[in-house]
N, C-alpha and C. Protein backbone atom coordinates (compact mmCIF):
# COMPACT_ATOMS: atom_id res chain seq x y z
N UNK A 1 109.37 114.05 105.07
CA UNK A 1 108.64 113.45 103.98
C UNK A 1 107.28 114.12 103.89
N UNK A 2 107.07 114.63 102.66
CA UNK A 2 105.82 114.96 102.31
C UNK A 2 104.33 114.46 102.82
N UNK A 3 103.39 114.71 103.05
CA UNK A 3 102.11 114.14 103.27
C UNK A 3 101.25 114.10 102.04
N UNK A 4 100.87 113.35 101.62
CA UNK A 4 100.08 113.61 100.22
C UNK A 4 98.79 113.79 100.67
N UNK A 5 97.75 114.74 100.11
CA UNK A 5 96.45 115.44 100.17
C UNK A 5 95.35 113.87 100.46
N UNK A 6 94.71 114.30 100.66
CA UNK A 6 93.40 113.06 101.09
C UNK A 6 92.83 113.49 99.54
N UNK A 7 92.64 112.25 98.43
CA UNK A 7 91.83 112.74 97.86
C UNK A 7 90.40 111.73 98.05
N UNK A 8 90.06 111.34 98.64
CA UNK A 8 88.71 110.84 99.02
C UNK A 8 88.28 111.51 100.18
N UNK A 9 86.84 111.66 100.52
CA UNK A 9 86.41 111.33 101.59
C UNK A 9 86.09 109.88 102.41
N UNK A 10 85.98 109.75 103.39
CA UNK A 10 85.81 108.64 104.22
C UNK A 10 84.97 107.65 103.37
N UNK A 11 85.38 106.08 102.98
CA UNK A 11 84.31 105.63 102.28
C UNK A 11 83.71 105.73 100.93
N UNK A 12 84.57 106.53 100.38
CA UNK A 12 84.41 106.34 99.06
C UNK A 12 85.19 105.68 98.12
N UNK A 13 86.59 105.78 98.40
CA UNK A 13 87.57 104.74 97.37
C UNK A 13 87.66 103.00 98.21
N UNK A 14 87.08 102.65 97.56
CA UNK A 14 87.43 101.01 98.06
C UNK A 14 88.90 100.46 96.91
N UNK A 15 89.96 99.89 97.80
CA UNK A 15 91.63 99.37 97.13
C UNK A 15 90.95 98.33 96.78
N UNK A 16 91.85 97.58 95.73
CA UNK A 16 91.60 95.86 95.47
C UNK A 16 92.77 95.60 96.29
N UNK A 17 93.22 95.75 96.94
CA UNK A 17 94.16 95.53 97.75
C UNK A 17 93.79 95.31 99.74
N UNK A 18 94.15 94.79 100.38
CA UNK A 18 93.64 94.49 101.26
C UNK A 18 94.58 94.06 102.48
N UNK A 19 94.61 94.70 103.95
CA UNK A 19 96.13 94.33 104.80
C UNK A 19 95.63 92.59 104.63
N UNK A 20 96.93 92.46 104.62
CA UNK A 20 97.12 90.78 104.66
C UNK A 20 97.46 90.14 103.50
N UNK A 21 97.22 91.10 102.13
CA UNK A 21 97.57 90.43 101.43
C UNK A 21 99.17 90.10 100.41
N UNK A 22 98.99 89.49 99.69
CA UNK A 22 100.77 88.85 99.38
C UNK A 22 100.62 89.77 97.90
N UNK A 23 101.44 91.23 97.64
CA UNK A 23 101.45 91.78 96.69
C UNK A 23 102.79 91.31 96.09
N UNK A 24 102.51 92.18 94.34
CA UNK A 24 104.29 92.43 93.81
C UNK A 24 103.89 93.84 93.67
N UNK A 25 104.76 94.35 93.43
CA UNK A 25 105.19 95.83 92.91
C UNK A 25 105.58 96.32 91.30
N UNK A 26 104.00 96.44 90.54
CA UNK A 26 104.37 96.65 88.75
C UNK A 26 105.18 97.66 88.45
N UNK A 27 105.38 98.63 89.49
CA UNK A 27 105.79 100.15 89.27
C UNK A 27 106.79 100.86 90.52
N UNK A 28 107.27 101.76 89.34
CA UNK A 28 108.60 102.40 90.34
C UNK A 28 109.81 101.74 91.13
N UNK A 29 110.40 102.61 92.21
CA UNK A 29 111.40 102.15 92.41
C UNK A 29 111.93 100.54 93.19
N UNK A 30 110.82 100.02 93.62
CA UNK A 30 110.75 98.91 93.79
C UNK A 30 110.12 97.84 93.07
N UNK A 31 109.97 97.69 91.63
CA UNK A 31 109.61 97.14 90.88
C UNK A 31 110.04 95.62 90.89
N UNK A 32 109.26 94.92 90.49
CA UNK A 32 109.24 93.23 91.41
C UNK A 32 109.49 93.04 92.55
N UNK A 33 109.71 93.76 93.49
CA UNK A 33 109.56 93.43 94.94
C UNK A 33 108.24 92.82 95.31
N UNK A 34 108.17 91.50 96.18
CA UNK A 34 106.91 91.38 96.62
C UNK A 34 107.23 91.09 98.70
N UNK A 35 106.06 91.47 98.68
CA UNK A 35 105.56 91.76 100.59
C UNK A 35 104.16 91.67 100.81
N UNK A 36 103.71 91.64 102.14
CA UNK A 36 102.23 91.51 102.76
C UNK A 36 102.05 92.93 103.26
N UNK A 37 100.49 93.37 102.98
CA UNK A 37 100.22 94.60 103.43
C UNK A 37 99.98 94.62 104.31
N UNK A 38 100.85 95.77 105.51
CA UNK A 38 100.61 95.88 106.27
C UNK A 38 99.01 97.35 106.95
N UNK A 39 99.31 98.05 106.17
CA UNK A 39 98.14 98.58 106.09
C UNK A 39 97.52 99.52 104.95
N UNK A 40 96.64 99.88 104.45
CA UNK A 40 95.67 100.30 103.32
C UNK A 40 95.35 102.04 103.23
N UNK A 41 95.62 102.66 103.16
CA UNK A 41 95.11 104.15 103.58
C UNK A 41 93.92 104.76 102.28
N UNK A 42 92.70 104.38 102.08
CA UNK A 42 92.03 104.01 100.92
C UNK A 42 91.35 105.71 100.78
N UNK A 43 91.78 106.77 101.88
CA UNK A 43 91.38 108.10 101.23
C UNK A 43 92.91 108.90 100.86
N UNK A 44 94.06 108.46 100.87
CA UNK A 44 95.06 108.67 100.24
C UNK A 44 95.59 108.06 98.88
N UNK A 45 94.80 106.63 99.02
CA UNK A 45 95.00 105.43 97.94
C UNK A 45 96.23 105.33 97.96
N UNK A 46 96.96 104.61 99.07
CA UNK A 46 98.35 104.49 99.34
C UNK A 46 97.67 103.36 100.40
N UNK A 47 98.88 102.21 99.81
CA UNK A 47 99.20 101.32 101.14
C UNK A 47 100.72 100.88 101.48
N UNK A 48 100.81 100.34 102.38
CA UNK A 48 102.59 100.16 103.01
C UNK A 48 102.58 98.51 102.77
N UNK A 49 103.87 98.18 102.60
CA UNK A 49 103.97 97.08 102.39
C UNK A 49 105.32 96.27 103.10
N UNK A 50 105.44 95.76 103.68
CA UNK A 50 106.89 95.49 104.65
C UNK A 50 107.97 95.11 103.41
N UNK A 51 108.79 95.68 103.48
CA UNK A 51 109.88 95.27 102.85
C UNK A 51 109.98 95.76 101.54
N UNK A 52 109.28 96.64 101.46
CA UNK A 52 109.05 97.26 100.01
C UNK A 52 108.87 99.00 99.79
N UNK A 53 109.71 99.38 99.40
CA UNK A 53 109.89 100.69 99.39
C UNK A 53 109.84 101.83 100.64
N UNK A 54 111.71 101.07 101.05
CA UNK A 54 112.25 101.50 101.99
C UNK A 54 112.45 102.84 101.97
N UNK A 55 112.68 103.72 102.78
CA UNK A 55 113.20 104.61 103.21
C UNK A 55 113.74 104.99 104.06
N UNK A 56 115.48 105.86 104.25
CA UNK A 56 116.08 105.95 105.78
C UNK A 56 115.27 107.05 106.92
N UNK A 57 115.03 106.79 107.98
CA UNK A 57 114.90 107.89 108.57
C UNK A 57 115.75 107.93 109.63
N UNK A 58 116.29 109.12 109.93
CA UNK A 58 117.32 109.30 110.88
C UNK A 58 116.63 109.62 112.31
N UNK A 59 116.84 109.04 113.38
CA UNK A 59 116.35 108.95 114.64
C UNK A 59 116.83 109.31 115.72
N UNK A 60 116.59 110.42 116.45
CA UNK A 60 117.12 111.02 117.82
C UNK A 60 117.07 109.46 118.58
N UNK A 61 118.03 109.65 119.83
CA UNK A 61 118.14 108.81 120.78
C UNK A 61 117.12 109.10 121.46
N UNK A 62 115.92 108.26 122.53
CA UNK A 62 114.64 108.86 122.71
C UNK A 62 114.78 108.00 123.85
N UNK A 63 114.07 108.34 125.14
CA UNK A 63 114.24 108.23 126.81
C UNK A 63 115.14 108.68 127.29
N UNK A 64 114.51 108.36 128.50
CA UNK A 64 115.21 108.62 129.42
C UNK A 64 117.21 107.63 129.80
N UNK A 65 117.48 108.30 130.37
CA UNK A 65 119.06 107.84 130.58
C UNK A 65 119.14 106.53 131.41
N UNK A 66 119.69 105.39 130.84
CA UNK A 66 119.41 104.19 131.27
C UNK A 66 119.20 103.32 130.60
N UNK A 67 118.24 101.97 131.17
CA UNK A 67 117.85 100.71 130.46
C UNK A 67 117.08 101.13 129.40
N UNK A 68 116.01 102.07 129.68
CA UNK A 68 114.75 101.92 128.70
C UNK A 68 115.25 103.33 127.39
N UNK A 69 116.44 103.46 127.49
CA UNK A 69 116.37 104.18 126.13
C UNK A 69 116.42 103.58 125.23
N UNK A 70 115.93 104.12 124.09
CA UNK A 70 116.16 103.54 122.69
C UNK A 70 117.10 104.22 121.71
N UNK A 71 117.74 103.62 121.14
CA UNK A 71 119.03 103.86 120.16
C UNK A 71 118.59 104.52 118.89
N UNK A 72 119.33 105.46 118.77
CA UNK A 72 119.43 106.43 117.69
C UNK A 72 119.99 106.26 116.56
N UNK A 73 119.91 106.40 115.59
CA UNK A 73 120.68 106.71 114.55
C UNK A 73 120.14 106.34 113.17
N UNK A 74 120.26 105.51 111.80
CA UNK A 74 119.15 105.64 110.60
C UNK A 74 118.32 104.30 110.85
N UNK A 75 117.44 104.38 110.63
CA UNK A 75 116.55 103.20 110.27
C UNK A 75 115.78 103.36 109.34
N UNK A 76 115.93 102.31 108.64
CA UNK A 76 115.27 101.96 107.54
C UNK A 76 113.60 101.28 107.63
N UNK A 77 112.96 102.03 107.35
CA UNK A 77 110.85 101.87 107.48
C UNK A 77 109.97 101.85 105.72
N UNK A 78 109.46 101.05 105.67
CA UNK A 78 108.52 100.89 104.76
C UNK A 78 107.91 102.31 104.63
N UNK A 79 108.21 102.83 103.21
CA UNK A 79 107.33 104.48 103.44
C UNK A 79 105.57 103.91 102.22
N UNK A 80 104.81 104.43 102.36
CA UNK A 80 103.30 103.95 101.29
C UNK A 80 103.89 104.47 100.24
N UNK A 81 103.56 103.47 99.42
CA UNK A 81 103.42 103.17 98.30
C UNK A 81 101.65 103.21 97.41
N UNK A 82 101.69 103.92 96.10
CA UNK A 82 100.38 104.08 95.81
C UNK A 82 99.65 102.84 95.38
N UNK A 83 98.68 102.51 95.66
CA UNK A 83 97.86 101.06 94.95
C UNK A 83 97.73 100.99 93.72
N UNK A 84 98.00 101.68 92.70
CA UNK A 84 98.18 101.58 91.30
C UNK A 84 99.07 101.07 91.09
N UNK A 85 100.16 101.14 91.69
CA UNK A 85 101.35 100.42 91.28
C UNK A 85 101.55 98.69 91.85
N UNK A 86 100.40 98.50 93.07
CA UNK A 86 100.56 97.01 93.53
C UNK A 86 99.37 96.01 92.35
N UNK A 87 99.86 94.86 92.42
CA UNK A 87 98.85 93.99 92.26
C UNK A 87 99.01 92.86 92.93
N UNK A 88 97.95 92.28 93.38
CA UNK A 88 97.71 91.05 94.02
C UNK A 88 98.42 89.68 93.34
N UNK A 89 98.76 88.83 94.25
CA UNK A 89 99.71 88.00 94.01
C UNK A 89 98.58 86.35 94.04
N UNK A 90 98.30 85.78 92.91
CA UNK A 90 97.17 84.75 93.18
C UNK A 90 98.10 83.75 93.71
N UNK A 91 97.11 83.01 94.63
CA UNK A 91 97.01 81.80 95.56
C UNK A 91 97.81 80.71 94.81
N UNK A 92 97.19 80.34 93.84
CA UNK A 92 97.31 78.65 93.18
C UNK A 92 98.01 79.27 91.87
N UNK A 93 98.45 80.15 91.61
CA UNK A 93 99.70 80.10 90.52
C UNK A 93 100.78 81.19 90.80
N UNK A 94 100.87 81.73 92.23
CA UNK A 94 101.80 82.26 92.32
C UNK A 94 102.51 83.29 91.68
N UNK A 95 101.54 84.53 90.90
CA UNK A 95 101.77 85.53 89.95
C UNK A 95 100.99 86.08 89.82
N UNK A 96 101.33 87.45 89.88
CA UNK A 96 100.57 89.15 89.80
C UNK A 96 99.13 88.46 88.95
N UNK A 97 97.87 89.55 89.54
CA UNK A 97 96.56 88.95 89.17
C UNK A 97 95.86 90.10 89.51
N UNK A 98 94.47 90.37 88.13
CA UNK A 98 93.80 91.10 88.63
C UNK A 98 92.90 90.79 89.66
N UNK A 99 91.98 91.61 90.34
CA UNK A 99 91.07 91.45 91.07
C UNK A 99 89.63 91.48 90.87
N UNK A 100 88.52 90.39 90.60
CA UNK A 100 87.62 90.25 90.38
C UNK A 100 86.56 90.16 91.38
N UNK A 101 85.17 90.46 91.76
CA UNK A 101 84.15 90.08 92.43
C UNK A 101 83.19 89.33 91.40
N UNK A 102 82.71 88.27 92.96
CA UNK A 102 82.05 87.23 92.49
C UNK A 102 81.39 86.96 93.29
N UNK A 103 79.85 86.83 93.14
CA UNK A 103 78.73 86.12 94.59
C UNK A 103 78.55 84.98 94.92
N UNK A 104 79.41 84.87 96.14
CA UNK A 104 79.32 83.51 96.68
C UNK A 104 78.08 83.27 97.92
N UNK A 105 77.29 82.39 97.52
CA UNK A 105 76.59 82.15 98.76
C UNK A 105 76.19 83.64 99.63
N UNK A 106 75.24 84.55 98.81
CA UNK A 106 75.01 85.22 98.87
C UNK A 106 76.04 86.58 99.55
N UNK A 107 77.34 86.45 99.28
CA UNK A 107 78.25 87.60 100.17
C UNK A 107 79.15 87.56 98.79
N UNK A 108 79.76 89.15 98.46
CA UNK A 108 80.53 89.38 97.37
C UNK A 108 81.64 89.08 98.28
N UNK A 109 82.59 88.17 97.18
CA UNK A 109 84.28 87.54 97.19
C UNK A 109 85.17 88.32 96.54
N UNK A 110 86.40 88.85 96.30
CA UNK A 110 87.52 88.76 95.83
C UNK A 110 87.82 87.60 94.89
N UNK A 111 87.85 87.53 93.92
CA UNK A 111 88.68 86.23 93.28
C UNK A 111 89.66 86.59 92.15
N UNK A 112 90.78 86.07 91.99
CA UNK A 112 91.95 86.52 91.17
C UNK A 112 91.12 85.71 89.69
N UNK A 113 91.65 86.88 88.51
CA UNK A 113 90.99 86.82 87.61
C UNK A 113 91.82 85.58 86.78
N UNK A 114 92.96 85.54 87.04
CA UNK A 114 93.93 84.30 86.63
C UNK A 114 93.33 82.93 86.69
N UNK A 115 93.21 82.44 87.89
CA UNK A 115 92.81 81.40 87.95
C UNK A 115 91.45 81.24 88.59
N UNK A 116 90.66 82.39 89.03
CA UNK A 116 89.06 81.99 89.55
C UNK A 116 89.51 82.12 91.28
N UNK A 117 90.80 81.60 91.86
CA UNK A 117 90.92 81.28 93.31
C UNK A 117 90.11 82.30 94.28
N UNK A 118 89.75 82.33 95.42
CA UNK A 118 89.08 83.25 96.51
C UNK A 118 90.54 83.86 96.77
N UNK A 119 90.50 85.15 96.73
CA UNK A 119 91.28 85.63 97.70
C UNK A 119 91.12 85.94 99.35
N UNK A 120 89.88 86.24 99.03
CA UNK A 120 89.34 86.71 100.57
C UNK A 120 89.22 85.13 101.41
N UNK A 121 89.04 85.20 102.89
CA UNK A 121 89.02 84.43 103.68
C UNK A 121 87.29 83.97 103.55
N UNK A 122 87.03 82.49 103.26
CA UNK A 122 85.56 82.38 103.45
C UNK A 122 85.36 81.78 104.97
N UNK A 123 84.74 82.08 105.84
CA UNK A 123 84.72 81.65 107.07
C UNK A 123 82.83 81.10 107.46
C-alpha cells in the first residue's frame, strides 16, 4: 500500500475530527459506515477509523516454533481514510454535523453546528 506524501508540516493542519470521536463516512467506498477514531494523522490529513474502510493484508506466520507463534494468513485492518470525507456524528441528535468553535469559560470548545451540543470533553 502506497504512503501518501506529508502535506503539512508539524502543526499546521488542525482535523475537526478528533481520536475518540463517533464519525459517519460522506464519501467513497465506505459511504455511511460509521466508527470511533482511532487515530488522526493531521500532516497527512488522514485518520483511521475501526471498522471502516477495510483492507486485506496477507500475513507471514511470525515467531518462533511453538506456543508464542502467531498465525498467518489474510487479515482484514482499518487502512486511513482522508478527513474530508468524515464528519462528526452529534451527541443529542444522532446525525452527521458540522464542526463549530465556541468560548466557553474562557477555553475554545468543539460544538456540533446542528444542535449547539459540546463535543469535546469539559472537565
Amino acid at each position: 500500500m502506497a504512503r501518501t506524501q506529508k502535506r503539512h508540516e508539524a502543526g499546521q493542519f488542525k482535523a475537526h475530527v478528533r481520536k475518540g470521536d463517533e464519525v459517519v463516512v460522506i464519501a467513497g467506498r465506505s459511504l455511511g459506515q460509521r466508527g470511533r477514531v482511532i487515530s488522526v494523522d493531521p500532516q497527512r490529513e488522514r485518520a483511521v477509523v475501526e471498522g471502516v474502510n477495510l483492507v486485506v493484508k496477507h500475513q507471514r506466520p511470525q515467531g518462533q516454533q511453538g506456543a508464542a507463534r502467531q498465525q498467518g494468513g489474510r487479515v482484514e485492518k482499518p487502512a486511513p481514510i482522508h478527513v474530508s470525507n468524515l464528519m462528526v456524528v452529534d451527541p443529542e441528535t444522532n446525525q452527521p454535523t458540522r464542526v463549530a468553535h465556541k468560548l466557553v469559560d474562557g477555553k475554545w470548545v468543539r460544538v456540533a453546528k446542528r444542535s449547539g451540543a459540546a463535543l469535546d470533553r469539559t472537565e
